[in-house]
N, C-alpha and C. Protein backbone atom coordinates (compact mmCIF):
# COMPACT_ATOMS: atom_id res chain seq x y z
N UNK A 1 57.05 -81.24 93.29
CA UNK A 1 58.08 -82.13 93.73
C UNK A 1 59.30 -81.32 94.15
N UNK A 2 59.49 -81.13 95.52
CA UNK A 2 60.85 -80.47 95.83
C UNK A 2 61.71 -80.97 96.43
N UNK A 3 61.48 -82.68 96.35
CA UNK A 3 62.78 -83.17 96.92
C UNK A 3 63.65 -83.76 95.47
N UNK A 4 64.91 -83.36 95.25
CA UNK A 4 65.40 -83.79 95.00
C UNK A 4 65.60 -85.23 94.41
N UNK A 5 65.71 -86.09 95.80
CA UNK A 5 65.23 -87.66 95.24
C UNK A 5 64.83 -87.84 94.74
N UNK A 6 63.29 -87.38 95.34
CA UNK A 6 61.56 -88.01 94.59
C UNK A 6 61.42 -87.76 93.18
N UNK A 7 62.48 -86.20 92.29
CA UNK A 7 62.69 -86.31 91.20
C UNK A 7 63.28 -87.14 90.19
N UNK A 8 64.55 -87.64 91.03
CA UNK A 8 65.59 -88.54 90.25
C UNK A 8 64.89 -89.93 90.74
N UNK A 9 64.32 -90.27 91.54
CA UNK A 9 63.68 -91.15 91.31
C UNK A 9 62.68 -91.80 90.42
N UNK A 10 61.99 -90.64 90.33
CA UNK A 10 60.23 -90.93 89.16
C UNK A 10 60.72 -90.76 87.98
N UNK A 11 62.60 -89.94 87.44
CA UNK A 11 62.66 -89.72 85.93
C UNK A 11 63.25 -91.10 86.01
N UNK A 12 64.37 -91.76 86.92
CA UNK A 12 64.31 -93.21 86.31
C UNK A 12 63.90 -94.27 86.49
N UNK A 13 62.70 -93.96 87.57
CA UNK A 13 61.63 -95.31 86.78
C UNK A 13 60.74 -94.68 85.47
N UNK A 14 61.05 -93.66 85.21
CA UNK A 14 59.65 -93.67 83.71
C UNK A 14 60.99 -93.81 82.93
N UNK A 15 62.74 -93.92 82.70
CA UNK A 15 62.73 -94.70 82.32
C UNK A 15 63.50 -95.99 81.75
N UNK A 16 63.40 -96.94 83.38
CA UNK A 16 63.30 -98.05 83.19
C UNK A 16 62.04 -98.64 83.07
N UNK A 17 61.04 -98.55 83.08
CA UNK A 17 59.49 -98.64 83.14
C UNK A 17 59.22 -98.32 81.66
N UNK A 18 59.16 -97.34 81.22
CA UNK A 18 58.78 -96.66 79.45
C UNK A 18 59.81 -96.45 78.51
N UNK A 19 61.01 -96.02 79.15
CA UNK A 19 62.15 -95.80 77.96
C UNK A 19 62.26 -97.18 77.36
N UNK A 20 63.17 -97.78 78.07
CA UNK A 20 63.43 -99.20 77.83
C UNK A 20 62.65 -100.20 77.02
N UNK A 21 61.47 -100.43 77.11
CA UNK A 21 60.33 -101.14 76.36
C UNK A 21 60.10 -100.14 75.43
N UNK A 22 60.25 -99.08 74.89
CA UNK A 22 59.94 -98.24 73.94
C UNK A 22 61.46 -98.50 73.43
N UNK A 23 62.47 -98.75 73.60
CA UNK A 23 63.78 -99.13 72.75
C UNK A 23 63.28 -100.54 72.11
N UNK A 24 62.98 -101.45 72.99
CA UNK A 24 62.79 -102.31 72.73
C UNK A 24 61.67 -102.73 71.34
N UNK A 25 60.40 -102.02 71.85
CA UNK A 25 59.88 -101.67 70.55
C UNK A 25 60.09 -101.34 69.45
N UNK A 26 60.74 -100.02 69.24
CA UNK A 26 61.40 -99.69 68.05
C UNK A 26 61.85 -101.15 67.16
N UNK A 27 62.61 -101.83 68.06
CA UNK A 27 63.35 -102.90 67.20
C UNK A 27 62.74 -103.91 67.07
N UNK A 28 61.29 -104.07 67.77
CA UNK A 28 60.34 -105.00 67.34
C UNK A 28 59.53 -104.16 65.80
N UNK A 29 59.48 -103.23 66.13
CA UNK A 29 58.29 -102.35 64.76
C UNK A 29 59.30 -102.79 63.65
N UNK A 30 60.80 -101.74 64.03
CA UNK A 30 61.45 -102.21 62.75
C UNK A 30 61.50 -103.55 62.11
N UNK A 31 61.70 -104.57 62.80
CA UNK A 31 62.09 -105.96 62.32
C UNK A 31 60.90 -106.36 61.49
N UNK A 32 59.74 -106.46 62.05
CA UNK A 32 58.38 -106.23 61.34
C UNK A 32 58.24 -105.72 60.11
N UNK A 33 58.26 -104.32 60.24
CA UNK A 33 58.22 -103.60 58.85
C UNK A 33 59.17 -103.63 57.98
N UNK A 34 59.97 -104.15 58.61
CA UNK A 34 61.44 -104.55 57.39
C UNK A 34 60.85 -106.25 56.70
N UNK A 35 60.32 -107.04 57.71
CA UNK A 35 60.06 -108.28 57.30
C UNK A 35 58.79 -108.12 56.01
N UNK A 36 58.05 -107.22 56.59
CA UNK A 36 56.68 -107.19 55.47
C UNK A 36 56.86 -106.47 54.20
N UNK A 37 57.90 -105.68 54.42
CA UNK A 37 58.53 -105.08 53.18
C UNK A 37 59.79 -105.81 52.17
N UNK A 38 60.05 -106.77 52.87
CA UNK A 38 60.91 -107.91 52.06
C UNK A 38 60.07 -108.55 51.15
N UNK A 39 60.68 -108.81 49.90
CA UNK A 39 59.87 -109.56 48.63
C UNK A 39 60.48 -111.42 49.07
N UNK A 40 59.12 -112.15 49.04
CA UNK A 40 59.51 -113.56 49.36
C UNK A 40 60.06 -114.02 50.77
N UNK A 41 59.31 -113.23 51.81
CA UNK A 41 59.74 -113.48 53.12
C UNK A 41 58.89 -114.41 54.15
N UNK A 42 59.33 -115.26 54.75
CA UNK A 42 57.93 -116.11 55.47
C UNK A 42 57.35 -115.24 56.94
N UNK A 43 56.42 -114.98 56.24
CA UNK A 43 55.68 -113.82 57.96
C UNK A 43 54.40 -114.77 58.36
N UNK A 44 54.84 -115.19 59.45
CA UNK A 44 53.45 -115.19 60.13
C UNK A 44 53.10 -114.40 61.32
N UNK A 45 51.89 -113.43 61.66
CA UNK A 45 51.45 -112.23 62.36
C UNK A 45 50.30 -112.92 62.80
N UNK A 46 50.44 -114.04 63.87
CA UNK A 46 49.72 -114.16 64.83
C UNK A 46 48.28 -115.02 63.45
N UNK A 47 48.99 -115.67 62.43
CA UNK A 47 48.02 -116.68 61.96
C UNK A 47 47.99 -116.50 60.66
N UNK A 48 48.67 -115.05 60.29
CA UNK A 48 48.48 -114.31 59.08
C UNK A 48 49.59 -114.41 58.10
N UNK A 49 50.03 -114.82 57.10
CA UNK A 49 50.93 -114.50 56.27
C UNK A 49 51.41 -113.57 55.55
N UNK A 50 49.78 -112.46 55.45
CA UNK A 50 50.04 -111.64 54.38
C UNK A 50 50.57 -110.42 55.12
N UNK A 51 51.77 -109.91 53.81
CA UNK A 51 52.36 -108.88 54.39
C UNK A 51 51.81 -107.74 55.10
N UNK A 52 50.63 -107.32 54.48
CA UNK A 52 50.48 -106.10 54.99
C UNK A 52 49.82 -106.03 56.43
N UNK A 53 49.59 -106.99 57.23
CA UNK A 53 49.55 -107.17 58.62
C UNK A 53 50.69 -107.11 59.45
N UNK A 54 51.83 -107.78 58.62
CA UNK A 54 53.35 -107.04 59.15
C UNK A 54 53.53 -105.84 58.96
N UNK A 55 53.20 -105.10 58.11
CA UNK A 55 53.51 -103.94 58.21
C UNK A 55 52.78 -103.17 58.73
N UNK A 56 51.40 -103.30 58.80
CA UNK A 56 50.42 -102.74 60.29
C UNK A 56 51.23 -102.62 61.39
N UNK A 57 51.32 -103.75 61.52
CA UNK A 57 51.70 -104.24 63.40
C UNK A 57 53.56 -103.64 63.09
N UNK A 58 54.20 -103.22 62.54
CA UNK A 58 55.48 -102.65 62.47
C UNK A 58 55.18 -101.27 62.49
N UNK A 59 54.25 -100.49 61.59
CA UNK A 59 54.35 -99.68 61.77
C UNK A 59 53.47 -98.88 63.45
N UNK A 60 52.27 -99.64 64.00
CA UNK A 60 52.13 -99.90 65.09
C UNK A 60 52.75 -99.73 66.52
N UNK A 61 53.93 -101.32 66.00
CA UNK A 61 55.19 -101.10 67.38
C UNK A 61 55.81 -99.33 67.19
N UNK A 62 56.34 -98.85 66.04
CA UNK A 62 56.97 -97.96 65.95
C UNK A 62 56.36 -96.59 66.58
N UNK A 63 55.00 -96.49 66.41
CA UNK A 63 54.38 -95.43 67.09
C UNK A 63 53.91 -95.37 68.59
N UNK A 64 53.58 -96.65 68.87
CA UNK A 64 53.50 -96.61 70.63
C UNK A 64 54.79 -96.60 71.00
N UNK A 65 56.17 -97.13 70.68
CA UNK A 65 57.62 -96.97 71.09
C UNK A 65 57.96 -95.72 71.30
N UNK A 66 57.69 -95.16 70.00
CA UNK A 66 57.73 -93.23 70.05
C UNK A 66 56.83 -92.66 71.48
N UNK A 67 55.95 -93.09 71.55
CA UNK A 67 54.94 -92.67 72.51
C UNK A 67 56.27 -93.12 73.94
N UNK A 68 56.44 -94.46 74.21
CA UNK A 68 56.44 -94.64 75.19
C UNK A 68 58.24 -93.85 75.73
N UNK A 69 58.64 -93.51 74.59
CA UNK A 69 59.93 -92.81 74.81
C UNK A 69 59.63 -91.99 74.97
N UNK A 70 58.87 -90.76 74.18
CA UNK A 70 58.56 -89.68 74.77
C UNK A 70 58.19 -89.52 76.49
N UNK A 71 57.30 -90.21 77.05
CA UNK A 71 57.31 -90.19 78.54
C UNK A 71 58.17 -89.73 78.99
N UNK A 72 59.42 -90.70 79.38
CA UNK A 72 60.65 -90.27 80.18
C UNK A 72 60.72 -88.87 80.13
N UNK A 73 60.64 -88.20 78.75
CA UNK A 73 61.24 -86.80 78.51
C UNK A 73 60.36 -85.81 79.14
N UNK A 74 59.09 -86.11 78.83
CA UNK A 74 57.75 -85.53 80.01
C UNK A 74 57.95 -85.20 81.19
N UNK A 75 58.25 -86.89 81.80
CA UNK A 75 58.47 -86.82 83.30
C UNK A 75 59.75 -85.97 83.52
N UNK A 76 61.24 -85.90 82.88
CA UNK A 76 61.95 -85.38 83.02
C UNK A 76 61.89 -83.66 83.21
N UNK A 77 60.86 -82.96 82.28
CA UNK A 77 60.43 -82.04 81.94
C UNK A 77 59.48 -81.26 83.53
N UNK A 78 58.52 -82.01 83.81
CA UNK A 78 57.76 -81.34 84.77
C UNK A 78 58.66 -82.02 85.98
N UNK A 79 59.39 -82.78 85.91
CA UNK A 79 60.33 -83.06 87.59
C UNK A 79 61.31 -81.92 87.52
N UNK A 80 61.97 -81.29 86.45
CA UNK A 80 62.94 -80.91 86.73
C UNK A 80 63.20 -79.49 87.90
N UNK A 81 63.81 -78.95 88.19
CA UNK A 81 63.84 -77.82 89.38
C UNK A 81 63.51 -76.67 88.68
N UNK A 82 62.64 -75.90 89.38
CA UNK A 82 61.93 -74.56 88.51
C UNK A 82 62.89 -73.66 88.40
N UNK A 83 63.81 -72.86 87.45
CA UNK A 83 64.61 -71.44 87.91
C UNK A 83 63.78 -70.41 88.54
N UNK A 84 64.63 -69.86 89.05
CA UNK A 84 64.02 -68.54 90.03
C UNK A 84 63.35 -67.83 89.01
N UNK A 85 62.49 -67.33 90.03
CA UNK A 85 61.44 -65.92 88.56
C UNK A 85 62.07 -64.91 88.70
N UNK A 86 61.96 -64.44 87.63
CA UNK A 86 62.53 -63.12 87.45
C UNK A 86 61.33 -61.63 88.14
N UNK A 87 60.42 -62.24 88.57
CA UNK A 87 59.97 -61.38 89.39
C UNK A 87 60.51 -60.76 90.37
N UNK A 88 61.30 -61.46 91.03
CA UNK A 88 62.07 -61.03 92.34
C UNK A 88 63.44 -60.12 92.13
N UNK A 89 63.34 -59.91 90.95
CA UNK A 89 64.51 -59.13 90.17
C UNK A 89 64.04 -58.14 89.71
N UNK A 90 64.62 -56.64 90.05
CA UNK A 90 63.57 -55.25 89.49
C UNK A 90 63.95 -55.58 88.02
N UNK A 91 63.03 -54.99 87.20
CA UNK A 91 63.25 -55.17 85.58
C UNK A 91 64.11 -53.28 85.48
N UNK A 92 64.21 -53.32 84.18
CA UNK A 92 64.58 -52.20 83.86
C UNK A 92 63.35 -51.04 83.80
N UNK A 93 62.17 -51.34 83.69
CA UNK A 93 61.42 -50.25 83.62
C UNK A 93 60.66 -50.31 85.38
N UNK A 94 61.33 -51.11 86.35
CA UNK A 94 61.10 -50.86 87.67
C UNK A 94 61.99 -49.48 88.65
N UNK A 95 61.17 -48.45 89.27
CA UNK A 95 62.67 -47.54 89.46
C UNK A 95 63.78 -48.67 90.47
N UNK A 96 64.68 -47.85 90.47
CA UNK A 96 65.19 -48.07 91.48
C UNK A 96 65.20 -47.63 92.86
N UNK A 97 65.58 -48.11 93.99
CA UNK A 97 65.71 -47.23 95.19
C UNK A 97 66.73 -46.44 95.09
N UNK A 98 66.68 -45.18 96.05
CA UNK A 98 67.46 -43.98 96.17
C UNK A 98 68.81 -44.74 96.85
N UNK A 99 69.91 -44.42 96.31
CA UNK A 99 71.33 -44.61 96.90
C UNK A 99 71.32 -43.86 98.11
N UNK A 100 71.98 -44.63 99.06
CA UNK A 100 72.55 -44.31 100.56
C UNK A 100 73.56 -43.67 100.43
């Protein structure tokens, strides 16, 4: 990728696309695993009452959220602009050329 744009473009759609719903997650996992870990709390998980299906599905949201945040940082990572190599730079154990 060497345009410019096409970089700042693809890091913020991965993330408005993955960051964002991975924030969002987080605070779905948490609410979850905070709910199933409450003593005397009313959970229902899609039919289920018993806690420890809340806390599945919390601890769940929390790890695909992680996942889906990490992305952005990925994409950020391989878009970003390469530094020059230091190949093109004599090293110290390269001679030098003879002074004019």
């Amino acid at each position: 990728m060497n345009n410019k744009n096409t970089r700042l473009i693809a890091t913020i759609a991965a993330v408005v696309l993955c960051g964002c719903p991975g924030l969002f997650g987080l605070c779905y996992g948490g609410t979850f695993l905070f709910a199933g870990l409450t003593p005397g709390a009313e959970i229902d998980v899609f039919g289920s009452s018993d806690p420890s299906s809340a806390v599945t599905m919390g601890l769940v949201g929390l790890c695909l959220s992680l996942i889906f945040i990490a992305i952005p940082v990925v994409v950020w990572f391989v878009t970003r602009p390469k530094t020059s190599s230091t190949s093109d730079v004599p090293g110290i154990d390269e001679p030098m050329p003879p002074a004019s």
